[in-house]
C-alpha atoms as a PDB file:
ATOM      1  CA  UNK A   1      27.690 -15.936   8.812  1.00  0.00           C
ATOM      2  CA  UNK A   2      24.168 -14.825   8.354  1.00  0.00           C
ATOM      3  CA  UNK A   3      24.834 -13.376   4.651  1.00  0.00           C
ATOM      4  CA  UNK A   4      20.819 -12.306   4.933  1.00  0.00           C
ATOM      5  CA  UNK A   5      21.375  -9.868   6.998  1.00  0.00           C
ATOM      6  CA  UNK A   6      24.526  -8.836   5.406  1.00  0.00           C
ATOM      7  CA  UNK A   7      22.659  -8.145   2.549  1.00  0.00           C
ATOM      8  CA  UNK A   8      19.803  -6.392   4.338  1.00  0.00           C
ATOM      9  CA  UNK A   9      22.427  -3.704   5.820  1.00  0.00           C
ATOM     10  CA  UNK A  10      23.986  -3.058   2.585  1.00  0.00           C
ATOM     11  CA  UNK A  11      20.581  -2.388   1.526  1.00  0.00           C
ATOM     12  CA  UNK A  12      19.833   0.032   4.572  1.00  0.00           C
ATOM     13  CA  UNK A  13      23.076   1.642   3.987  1.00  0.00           C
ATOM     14  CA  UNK A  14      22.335   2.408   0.244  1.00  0.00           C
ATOM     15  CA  UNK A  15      18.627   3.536   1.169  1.00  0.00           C
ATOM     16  CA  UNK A  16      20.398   5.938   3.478  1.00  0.00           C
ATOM     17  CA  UNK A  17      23.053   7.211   1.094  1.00  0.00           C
ATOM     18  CA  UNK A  18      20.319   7.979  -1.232  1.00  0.00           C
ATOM     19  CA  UNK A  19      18.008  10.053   0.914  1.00  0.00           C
ATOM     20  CA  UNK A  20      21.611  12.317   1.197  1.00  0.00           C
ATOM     21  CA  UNK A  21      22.325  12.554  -2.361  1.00  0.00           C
ATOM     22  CA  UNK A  22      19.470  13.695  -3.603  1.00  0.00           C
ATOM     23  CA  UNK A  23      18.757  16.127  -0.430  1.00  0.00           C
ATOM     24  CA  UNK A  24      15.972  14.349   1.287  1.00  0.00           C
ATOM     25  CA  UNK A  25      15.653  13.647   4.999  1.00  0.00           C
ATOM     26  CA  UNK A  26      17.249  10.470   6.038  1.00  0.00           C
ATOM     27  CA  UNK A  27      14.617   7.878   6.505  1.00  0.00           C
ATOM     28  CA  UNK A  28      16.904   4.659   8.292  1.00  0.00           C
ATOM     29  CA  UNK A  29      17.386   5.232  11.834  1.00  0.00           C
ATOM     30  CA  UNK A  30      20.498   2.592  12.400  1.00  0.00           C
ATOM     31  CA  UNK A  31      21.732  -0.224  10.409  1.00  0.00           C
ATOM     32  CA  UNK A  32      19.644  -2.397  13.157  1.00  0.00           C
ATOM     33  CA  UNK A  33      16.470  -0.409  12.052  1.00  0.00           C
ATOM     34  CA  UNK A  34      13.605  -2.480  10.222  1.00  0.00           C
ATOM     35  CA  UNK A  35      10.404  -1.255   8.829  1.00  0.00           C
ATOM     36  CA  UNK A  36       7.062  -2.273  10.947  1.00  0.00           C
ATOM     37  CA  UNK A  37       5.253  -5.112   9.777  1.00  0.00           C
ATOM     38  CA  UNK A  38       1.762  -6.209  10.698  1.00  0.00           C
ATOM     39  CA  UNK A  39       0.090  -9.632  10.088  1.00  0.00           C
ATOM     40  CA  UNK A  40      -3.077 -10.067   8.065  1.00  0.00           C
ATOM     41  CA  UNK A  41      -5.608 -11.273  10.659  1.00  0.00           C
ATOM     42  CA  UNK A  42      -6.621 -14.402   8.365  1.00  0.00           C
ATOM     43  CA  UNK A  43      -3.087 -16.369   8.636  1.00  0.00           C
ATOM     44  CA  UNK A  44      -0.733 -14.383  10.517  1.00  0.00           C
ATOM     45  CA  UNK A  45       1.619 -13.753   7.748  1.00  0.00           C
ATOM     46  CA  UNK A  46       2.930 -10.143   7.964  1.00  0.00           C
ATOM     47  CA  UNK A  47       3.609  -7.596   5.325  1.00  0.00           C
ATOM     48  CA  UNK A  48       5.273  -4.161   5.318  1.00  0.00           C
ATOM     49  CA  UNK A  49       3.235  -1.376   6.703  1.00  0.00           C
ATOM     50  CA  UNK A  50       4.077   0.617   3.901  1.00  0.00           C
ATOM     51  CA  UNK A  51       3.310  -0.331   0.261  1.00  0.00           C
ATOM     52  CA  UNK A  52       3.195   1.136  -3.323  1.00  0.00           C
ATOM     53  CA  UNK A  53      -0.001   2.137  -5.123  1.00  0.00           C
ATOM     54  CA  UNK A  54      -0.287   2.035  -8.965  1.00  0.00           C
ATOM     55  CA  UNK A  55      -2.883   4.457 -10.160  1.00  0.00           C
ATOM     56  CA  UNK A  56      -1.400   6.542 -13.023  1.00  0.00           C
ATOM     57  CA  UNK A  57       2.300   6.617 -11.734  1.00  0.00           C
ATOM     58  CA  UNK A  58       2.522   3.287 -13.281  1.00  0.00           C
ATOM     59  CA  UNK A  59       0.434   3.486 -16.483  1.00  0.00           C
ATOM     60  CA  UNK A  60       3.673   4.130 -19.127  1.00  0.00           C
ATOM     61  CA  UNK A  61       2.632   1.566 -21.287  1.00  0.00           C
ATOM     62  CA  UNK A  62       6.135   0.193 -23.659  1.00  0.00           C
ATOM     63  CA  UNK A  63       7.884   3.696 -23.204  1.00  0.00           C
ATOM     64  CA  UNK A  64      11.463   2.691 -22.178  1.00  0.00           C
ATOM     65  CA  UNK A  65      12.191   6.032 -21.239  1.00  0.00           C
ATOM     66  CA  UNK A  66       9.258   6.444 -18.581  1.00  0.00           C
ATOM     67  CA  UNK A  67       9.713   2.440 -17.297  1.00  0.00           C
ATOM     68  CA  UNK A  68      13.200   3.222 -16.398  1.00  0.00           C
ATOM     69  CA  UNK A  69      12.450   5.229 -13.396  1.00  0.00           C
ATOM     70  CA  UNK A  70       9.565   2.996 -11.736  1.00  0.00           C
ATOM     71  CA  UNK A  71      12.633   0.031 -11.623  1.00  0.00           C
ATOM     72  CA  UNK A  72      14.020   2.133  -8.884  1.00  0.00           C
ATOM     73  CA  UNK A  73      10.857   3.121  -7.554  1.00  0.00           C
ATOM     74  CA  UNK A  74      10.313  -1.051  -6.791  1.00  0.00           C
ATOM     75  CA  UNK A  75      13.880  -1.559  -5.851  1.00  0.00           C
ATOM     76  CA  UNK A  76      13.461   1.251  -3.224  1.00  0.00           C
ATOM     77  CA  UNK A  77       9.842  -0.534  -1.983  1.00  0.00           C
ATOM     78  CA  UNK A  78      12.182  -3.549  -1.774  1.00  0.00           C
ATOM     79  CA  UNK A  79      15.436  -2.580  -0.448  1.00  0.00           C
ATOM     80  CA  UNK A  80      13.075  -0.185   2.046  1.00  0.00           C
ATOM     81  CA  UNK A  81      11.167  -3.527   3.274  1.00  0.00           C
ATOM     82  CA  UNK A  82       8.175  -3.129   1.588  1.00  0.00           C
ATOM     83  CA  UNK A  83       6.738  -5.288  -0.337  1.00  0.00           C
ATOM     84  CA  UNK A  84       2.839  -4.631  -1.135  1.00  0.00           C
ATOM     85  CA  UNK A  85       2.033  -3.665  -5.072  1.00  0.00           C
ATOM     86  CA  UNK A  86      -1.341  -2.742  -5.575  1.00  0.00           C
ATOM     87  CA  UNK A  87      -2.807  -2.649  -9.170  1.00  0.00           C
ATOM     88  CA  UNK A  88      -5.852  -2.842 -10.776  1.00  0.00           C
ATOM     89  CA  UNK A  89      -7.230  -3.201 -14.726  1.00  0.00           C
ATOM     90  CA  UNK A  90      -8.820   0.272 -14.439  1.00  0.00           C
ATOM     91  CA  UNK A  91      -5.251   1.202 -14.622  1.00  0.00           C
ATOM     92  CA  UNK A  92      -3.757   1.287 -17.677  1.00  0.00           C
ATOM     93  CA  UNK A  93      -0.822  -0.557 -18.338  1.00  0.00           C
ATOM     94  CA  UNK A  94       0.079  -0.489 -14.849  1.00  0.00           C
ATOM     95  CA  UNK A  95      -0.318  -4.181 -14.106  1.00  0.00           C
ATOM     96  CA  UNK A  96       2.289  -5.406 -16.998  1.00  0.00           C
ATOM     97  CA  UNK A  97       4.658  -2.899 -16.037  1.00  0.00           C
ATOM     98  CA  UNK A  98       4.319  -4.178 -12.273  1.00  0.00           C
ATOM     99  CA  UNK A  99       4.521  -7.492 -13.862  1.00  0.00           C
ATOM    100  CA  UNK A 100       7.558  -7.056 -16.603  1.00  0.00           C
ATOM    101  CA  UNK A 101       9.613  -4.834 -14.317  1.00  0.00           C
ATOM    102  CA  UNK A 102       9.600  -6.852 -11.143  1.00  0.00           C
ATOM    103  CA  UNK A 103      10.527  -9.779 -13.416  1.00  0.00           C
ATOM    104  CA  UNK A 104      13.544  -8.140 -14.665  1.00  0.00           C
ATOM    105  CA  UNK A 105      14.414  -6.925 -11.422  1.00  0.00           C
ATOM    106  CA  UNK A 106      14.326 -10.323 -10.500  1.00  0.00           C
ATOM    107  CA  UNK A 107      12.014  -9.377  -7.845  1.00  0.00           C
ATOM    108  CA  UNK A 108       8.821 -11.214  -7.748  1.00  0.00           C
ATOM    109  CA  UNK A 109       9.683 -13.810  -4.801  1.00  0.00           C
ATOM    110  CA  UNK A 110       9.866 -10.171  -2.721  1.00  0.00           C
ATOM    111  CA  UNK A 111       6.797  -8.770  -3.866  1.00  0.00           C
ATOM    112  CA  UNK A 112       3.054  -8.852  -2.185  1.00  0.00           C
ATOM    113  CA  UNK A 113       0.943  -8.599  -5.634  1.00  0.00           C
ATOM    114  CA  UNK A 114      -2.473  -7.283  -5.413  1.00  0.00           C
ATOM    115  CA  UNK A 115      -4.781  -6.156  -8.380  1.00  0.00           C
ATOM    116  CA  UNK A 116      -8.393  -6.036  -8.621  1.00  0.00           C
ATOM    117  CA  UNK A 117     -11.381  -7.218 -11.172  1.00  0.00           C
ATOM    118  CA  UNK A 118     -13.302  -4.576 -12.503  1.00  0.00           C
ATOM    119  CA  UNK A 119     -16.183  -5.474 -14.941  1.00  0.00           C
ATOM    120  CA  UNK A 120     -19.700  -6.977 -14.510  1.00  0.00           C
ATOM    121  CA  UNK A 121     -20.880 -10.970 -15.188  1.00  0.00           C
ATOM    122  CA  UNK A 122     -19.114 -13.649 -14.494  1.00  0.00           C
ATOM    123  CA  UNK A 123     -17.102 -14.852 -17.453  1.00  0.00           C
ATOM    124  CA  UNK A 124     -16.082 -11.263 -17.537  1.00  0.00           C
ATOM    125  CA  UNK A 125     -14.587 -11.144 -14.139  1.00  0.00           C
ATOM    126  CA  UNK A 126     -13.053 -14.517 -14.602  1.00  0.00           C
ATOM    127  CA  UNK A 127     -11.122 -13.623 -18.055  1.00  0.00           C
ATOM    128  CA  UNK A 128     -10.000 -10.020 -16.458  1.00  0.00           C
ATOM    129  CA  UNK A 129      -8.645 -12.374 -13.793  1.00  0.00           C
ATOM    130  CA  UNK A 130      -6.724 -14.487 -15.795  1.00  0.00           C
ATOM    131  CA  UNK A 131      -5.745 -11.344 -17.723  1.00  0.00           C
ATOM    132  CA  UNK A 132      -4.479  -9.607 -14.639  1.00  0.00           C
ATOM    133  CA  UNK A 133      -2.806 -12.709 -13.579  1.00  0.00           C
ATOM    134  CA  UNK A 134      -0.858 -13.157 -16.730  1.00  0.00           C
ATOM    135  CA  UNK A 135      -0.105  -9.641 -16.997  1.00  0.00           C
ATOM    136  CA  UNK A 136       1.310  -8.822 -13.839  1.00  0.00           C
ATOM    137  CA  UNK A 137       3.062 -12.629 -13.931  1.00  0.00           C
ATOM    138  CA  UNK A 138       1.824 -13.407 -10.655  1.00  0.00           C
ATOM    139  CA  UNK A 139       0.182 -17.067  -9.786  1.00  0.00           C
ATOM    140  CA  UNK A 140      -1.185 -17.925  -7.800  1.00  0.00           C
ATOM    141  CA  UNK A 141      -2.034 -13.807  -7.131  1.00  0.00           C
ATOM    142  CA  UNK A 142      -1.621 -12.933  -3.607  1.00  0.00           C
ATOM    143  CA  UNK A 143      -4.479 -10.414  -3.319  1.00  0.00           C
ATOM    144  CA  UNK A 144      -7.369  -9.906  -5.749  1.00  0.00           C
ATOM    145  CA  UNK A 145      -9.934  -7.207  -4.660  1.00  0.00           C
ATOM    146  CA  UNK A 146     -13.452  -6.596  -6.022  1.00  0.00           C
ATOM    147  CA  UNK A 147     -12.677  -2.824  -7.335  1.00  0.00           C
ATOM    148  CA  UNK A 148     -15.137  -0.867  -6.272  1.00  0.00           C
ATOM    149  CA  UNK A 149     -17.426  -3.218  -5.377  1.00  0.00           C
ATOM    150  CA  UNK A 150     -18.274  -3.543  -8.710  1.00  0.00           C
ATOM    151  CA  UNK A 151     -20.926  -6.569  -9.010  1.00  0.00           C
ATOM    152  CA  UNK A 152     -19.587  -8.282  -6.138  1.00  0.00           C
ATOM    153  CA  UNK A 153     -21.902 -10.961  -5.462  1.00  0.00           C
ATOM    154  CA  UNK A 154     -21.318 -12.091  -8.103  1.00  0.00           C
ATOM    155  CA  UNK A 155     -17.103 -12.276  -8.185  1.00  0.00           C
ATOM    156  CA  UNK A 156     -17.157 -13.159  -4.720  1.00  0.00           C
ATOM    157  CA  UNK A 157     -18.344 -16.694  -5.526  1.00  0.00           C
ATOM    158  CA  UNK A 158     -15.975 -16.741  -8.140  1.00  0.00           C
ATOM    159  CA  UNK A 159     -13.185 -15.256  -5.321  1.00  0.00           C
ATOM    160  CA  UNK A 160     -13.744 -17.949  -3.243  1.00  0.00           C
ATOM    161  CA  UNK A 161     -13.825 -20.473  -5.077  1.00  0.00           C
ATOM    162  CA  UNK A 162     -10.240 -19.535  -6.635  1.00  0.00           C
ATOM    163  CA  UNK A 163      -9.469 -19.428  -3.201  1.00  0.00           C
ATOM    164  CA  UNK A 164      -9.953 -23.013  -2.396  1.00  0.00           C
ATOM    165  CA  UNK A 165      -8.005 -23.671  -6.005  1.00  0.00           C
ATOM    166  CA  UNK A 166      -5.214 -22.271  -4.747  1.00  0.00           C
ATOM    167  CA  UNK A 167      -5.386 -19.204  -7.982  1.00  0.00           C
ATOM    168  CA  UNK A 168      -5.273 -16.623  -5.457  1.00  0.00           C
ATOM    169  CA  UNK A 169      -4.064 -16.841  -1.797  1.00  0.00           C
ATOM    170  CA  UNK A 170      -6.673 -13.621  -0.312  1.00  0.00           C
ATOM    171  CA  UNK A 171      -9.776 -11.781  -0.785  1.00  0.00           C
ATOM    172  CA  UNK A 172     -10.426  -8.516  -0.730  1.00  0.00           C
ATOM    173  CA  UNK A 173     -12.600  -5.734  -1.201  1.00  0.00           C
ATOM    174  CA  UNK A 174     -12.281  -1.810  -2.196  1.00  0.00           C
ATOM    175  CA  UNK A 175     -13.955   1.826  -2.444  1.00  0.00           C
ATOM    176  CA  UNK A 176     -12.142   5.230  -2.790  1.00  0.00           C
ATOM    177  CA  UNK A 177     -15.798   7.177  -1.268  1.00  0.00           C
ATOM    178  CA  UNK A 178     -17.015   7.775   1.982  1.00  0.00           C
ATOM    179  CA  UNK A 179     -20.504   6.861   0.985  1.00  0.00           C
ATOM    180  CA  UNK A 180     -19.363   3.551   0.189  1.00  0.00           C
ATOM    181  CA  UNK A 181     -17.949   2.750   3.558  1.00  0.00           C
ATOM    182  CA  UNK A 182     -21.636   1.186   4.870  1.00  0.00           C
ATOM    183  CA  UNK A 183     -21.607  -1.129   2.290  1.00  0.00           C
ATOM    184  CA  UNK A 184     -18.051  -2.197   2.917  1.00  0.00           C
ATOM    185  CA  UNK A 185     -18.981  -3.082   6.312  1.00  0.00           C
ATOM    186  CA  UNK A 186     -21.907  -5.162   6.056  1.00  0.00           C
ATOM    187  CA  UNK A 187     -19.933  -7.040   3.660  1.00  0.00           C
ATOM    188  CA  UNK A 188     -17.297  -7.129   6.626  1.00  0.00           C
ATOM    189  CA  UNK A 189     -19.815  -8.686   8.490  1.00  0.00           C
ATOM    190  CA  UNK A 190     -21.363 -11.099   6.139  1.00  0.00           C
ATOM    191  CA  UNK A 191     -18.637 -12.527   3.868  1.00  0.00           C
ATOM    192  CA  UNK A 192     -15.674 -14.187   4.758  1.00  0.00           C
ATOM    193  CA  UNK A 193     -12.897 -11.765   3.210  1.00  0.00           C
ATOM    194  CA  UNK A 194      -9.371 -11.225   4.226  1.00  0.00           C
ATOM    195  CA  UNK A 195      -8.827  -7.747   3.227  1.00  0.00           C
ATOM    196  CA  UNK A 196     -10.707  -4.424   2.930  1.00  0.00           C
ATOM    197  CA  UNK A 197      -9.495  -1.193   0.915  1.00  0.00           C
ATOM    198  CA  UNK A 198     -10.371   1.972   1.659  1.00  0.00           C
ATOM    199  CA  UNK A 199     -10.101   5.626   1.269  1.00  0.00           C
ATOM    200  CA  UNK A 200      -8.350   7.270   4.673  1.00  0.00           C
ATOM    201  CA  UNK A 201      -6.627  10.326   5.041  1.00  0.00           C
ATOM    202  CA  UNK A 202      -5.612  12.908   7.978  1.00  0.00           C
ATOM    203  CA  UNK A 203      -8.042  15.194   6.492  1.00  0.00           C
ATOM    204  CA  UNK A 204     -10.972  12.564   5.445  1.00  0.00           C
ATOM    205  CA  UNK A 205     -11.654  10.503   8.704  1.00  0.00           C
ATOM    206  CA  UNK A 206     -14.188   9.030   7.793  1.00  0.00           C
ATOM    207  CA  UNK A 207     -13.055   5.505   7.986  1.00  0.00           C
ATOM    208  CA  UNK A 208     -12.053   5.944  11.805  1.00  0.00           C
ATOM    209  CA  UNK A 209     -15.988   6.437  12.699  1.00  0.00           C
ATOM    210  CA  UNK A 210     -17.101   2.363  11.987  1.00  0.00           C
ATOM    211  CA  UNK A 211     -15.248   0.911   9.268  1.00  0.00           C
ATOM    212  CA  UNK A 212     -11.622   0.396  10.617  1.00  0.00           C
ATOM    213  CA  UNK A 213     -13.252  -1.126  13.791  1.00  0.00           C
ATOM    214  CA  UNK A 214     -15.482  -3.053  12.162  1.00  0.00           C
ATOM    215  CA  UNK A 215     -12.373  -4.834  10.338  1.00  0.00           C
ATOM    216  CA  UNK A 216     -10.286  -5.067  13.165  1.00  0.00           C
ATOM    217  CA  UNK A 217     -12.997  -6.594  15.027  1.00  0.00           C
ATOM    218  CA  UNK A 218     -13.734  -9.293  12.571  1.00  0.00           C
ATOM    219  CA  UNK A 219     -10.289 -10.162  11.709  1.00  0.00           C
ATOM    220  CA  UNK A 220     -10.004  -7.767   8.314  1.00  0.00           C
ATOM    221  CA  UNK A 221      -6.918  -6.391   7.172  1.00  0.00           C
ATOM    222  CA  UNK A 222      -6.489  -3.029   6.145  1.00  0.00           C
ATOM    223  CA  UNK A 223      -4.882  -1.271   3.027  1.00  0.00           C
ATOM    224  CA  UNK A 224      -5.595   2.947   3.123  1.00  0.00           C
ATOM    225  CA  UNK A 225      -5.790   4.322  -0.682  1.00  0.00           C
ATOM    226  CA  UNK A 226      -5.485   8.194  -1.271  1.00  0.00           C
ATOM    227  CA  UNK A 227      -3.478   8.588   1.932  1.00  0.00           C
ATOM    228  CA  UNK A 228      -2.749  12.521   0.634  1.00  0.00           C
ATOM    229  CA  UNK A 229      -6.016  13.253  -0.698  1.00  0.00           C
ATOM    230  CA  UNK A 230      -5.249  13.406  -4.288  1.00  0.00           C
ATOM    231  CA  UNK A 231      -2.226  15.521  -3.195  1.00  0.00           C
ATOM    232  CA  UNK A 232      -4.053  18.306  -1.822  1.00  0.00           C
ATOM    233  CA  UNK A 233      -2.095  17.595   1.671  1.00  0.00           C
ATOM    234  CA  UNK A 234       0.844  18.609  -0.010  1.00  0.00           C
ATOM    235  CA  UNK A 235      -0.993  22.055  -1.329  1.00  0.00           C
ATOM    236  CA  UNK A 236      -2.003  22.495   1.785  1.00  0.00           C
ATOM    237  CA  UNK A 237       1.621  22.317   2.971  1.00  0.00           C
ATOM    238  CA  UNK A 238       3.808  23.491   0.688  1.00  0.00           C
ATOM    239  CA  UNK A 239       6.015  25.871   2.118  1.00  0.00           C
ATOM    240  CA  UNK A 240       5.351  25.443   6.120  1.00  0.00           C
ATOM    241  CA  UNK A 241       8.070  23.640   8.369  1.00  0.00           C
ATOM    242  CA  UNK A 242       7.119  20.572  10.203  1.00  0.00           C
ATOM    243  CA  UNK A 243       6.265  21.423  13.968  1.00  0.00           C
ATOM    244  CA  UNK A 244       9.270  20.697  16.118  1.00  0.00           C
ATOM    245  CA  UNK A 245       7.210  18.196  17.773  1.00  0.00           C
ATOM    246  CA  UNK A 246       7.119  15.824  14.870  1.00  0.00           C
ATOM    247  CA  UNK A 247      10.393  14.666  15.499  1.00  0.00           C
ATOM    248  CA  UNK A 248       9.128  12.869  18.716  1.00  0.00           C
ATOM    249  CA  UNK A 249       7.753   9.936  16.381  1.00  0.00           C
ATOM    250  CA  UNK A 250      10.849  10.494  14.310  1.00  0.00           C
ATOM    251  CA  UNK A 251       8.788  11.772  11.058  1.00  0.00           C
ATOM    252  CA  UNK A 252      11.528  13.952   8.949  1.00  0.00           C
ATOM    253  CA  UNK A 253       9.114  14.915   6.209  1.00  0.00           C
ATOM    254  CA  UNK A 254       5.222  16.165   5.815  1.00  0.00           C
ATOM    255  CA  UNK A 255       4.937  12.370   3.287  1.00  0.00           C
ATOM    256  CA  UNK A 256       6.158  10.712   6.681  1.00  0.00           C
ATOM    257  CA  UNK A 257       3.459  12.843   9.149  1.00  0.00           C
ATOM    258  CA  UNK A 258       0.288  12.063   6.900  1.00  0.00           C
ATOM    259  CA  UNK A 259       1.546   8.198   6.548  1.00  0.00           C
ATOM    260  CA  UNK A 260       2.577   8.087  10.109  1.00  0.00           C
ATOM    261  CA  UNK A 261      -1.268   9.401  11.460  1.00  0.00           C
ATOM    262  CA  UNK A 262      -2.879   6.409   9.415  1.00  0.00           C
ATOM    263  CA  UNK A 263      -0.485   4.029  10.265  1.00  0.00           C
ATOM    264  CA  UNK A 264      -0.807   4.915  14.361  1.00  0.00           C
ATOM    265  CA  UNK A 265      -4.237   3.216  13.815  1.00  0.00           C
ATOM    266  CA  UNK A 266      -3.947   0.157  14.731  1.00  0.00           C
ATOM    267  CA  UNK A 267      -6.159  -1.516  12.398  1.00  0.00           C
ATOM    268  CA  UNK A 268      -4.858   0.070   9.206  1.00  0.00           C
ATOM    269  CA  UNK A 269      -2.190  -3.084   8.443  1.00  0.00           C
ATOM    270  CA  UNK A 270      -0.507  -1.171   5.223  1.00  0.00           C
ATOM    271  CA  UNK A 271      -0.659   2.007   3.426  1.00  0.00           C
ATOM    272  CA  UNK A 272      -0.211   1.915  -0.245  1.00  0.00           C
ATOM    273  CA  UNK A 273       0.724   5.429  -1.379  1.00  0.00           C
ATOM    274  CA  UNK A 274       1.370   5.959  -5.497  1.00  0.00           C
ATOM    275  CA  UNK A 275       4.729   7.317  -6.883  1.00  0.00           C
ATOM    276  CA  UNK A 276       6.356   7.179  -9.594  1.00  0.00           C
ATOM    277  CA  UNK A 277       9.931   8.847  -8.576  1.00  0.00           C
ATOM    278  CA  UNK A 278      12.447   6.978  -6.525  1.00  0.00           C
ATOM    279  CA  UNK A 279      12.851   9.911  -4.127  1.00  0.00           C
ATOM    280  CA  UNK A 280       9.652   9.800  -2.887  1.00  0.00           C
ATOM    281  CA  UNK A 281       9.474   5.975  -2.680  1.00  0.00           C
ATOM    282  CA  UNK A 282      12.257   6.486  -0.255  1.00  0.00           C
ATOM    283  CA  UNK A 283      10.676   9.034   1.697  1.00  0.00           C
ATOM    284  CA  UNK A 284       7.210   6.840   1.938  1.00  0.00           C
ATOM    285  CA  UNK A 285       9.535   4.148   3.228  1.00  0.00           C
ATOM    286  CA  UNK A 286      11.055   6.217   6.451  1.00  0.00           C
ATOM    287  CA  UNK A 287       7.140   6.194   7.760  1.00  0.00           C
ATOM    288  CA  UNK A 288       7.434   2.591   8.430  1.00  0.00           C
ATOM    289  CA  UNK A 289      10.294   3.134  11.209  1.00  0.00           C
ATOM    290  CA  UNK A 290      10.633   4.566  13.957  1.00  0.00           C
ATOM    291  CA  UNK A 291       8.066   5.764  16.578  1.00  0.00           C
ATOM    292  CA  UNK A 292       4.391   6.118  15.890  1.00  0.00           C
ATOM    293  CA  UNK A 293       1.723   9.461  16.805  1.00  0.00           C
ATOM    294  CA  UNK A 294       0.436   8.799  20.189  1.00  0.00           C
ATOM    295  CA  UNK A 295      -2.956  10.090  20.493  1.00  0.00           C
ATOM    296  CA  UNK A 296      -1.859  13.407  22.198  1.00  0.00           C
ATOM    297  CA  UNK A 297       0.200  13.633  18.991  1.00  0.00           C
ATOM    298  CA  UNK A 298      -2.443  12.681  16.898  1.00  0.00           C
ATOM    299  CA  UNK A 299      -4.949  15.456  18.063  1.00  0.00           C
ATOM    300  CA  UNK A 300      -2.476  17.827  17.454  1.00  0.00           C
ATOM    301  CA  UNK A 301      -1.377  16.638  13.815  1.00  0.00           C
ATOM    302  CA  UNK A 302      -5.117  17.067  13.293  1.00  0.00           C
ATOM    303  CA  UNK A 303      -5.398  20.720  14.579  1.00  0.00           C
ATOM    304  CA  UNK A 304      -2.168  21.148  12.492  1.00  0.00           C
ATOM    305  CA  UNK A 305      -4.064  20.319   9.147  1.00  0.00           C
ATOM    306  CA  UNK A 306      -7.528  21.354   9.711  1.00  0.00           C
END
């Protein structure tokens, strides 16, 4: 008996039962349903096409009260198949709550941990590292990311040679501006890095022009960061119904049609959306199943919004 799967249903089933309770679309399609993954280009190994971002939602410092929640925000990543965490130093406490919760949870062997160095020199960007590392009780780290390219010639000869230590298993790169998105393509093209982070949004596009080709055509995955434009998607929203047509790509919620039109982009291989309420973890989950936008769809999602 394949107790695996057993355990994956029950999972399903529970993800499903929540969505009802607390009155939000149902996000599992059957009990045979699992979320898309996409390999990283640089090994093959897949991860799930939907992820969890970090930024504020997860900067709660000791507070037991305000911890308590984000435990079922990871368990719903989990249970949904997720399993990319992305964190950085600029944020807070984020990284030891990612760190001490996913312990507890006894959750870490499930997890894809990324975080990010963020300070100039290199003794400085090694000891953040090692901070990071300890903090978020992750070694070797799976991902660490130069945050905003912040003197990144000079970590990325620190990155790589981590790398070949074994300290961190990829390398990867980020901006949350359009006028950095030059920059992260020559790098692209001149460095040998496994993942690239980048703002991209229904109604910011500017990725689509160069950048997401560029990485899929040098072997590049692709996290998306502010995938509802600071929330102003949902502004822009509030109130209206989803277009009947939606449900041909099975998206039940307006969370689901803004992840679903970055994730029908071939090159994007995970979005990494921030929450910090179980509900809405749940919700981000139901874009990875199902049908995708086709680009008929996609043209019209964009009139939609515009």
């Amino acid at each position: 008996m394949n107790y695996k799967m057993l355990s994956r249903r029950r999972a399903l089933k529970q993800l499903a039962a929540g969505c009802i309770a607390i009155g939000m679309p149902k996000v599992l399609f059957s009990q045979n349903d699992q979320i898309m993954k996409r390999a990283i280009p640089s090994t093959g190994e897949k991860i799930g096409v939907v992820g969890l971002g970090t930024w504020q939602t997860f900067d709660v410092g000791n507070s037991s009260p305000e911890r308590e929640p984000l435990k079922a925000v990871l368990k719903a990543l989990v249970d949904g198949g997720g399993n990319v965490v992305d964190s950085s130093p600029m944020y807070g406490s984020s990284e030891k709550v990612v760190g001490d919760l996913s312990t507890e949870l006894g959750l870490k062997k499930d997890l894809f941990y990324a975080t990010k160095v963020w300070t100039s020199g290199k003794q400085s960007g090694i000891d953040q590292m090692n901070a990071s590392m300890l903090k978020m009780k992750a070694n070797p780290m799976d991902l660490m990311q130069i945050h905003n390219l912040q003197d990144w010639k000079t970590h990325i000869k620190t990155l790589y040679d981590w790398k070949e230590r074994g300290l961190i298993r990829y390398i990867g790169i980020t901006h949350y501006v359009n006028s950095a998105h030059d920059d992260l393509e020559r790098i692209i093209k001149s460095e040998n890095i496994d993942f690239v982070q980048v703002n991209y949004s229904i109604n910011d596009r500017n990725a689509e022009k160069s950048l997401l080709p560029t990485a899929k055509d040098n072997g590049v995955a692709v996290l998306t960061n502010r995938p509802y434009s600071g929330g102003s998607l949902f502004r822009k929203t509030r109130g209206q119904q989803l277009p009947e047509w939606a449900s041909e790509f099975e998206c039940k919620s307006w969370g689901q049609f803004f992840l679903k039109y970055l994730l029908a982009n071939d090159a994007v291989t995970c979005v990494i959306p921030g929450t910090s309420k179980e509900k809405h973890m749940i919700d981000n989950m139901g874009a990875g199943y199902g049908r995708l936008p086709d680009e008929n769809h996609k043209k019209k999602m964009i009139e939609l919004i515009s």
